[in-house]
Protein backbone atom coordinates (compact mmCIF):
# COMPACT_ATOMS: atom_id res chain seq x y z
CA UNK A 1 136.96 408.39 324.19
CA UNK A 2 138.05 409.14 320.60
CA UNK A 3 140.81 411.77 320.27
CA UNK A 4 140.45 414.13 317.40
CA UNK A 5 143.71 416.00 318.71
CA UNK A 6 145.50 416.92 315.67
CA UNK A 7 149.09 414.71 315.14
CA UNK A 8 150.16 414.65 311.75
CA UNK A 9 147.77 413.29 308.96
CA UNK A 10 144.06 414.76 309.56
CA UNK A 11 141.52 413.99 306.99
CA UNK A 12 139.12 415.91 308.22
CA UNK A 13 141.11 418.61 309.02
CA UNK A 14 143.30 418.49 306.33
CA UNK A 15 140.44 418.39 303.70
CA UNK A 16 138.50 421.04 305.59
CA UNK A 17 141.52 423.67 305.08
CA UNK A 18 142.03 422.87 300.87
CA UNK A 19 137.85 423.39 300.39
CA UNK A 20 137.45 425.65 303.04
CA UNK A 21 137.75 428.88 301.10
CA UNK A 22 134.63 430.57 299.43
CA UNK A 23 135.52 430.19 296.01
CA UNK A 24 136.87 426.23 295.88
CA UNK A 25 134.04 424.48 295.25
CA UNK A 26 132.55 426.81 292.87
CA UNK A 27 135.51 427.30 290.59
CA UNK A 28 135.96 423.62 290.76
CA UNK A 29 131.84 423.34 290.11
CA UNK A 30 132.22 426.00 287.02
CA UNK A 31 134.89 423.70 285.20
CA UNK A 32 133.34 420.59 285.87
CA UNK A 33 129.94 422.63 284.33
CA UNK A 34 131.43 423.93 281.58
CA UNK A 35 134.64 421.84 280.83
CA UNK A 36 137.78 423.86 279.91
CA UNK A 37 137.93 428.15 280.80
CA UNK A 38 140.18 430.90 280.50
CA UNK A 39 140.70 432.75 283.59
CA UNK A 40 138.12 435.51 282.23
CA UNK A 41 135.54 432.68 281.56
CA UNK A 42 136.15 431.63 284.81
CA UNK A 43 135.71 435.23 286.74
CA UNK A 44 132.36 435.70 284.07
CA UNK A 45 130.34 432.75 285.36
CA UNK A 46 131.33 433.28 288.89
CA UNK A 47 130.51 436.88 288.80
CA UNK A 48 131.42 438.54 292.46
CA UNK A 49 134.70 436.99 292.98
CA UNK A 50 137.55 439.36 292.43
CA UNK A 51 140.91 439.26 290.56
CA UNK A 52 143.21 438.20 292.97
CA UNK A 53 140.84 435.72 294.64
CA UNK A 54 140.79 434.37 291.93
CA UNK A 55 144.21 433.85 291.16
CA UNK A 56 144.91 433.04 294.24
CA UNK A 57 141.97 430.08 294.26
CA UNK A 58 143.40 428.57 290.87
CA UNK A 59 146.76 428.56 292.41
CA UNK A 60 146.02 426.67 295.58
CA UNK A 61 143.79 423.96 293.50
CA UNK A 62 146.30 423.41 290.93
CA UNK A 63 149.20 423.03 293.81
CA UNK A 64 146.62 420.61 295.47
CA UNK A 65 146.02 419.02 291.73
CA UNK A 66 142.68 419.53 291.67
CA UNK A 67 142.86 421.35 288.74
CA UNK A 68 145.41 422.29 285.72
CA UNK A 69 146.93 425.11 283.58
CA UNK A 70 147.52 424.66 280.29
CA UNK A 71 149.88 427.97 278.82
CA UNK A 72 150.32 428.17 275.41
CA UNK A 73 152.90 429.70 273.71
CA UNK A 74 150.94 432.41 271.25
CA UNK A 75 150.70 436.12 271.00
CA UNK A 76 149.26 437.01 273.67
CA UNK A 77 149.42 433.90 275.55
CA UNK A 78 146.70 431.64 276.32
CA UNK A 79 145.90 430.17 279.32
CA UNK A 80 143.53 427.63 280.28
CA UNK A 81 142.48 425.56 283.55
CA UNK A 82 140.60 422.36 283.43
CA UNK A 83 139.84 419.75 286.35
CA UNK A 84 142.08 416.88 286.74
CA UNK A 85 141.29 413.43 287.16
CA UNK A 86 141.31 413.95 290.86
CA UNK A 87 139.42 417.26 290.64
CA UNK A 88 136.63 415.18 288.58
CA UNK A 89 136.25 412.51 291.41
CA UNK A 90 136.13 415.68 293.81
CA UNK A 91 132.75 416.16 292.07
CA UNK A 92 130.51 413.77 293.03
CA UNK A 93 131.25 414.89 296.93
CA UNK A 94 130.77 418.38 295.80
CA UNK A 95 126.84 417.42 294.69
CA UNK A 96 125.97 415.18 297.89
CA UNK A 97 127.10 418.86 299.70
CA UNK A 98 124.35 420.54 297.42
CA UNK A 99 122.02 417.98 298.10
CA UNK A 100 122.07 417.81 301.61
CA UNK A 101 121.96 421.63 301.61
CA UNK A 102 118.96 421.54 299.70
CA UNK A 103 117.28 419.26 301.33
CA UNK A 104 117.76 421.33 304.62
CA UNK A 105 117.54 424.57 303.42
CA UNK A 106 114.42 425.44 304.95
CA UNK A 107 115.43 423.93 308.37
């Protein structure tokens, strides 16, 4: 019998807890939709999710390097977030999600 006890490295696990919150995917799905936001954009096309969520989203993707922050130094400063490289090739497992979840969403 397989053991999925959990010793170390996970990947299911481990990728389970960094998507795993409400707003991941969809922030991640906004920038790849609409290239690079401003945290206002961001909050605008996502609609329902609140301040702090937010911020608190865009700070766990950008520690995981999914995504990055871009401050520049004018009055007032601007900030924008963009996907990285690895938050691009995120993607294309993001759409076989919708996909499958569209194809069953009348099951």
């Amino acid at each position: 019998m397989k053991s999925f006890i959990h010793e170390g490295f996970c990947p299911i696990r481990d990728i389970i807890v960094r998507i795993n919150s409400k707003w991941a995917m969809l922030i991640m799905t906004t920038l790849h939709a609409n290239g690079t936001l401003r945290f206002n954009e961001i909050q605008k096309t996502i609609g329902d999710i609140s301040h702090r969520m937010l911020t608190v989203t865009l700070r766990t993707l950008e520690d995981d390097g999914m995504i990055e922050r871009n401050i520049y130094a004018e009055v007032p400063p601007r900030v924008e977030y963009a996907l990285t490289e690895k938050g691009e090739s995120f993607i294309p497992i993001v759409e076989q999600l919708v996909a499958w979840a569209l194809a069953h969403a009348e099951k």
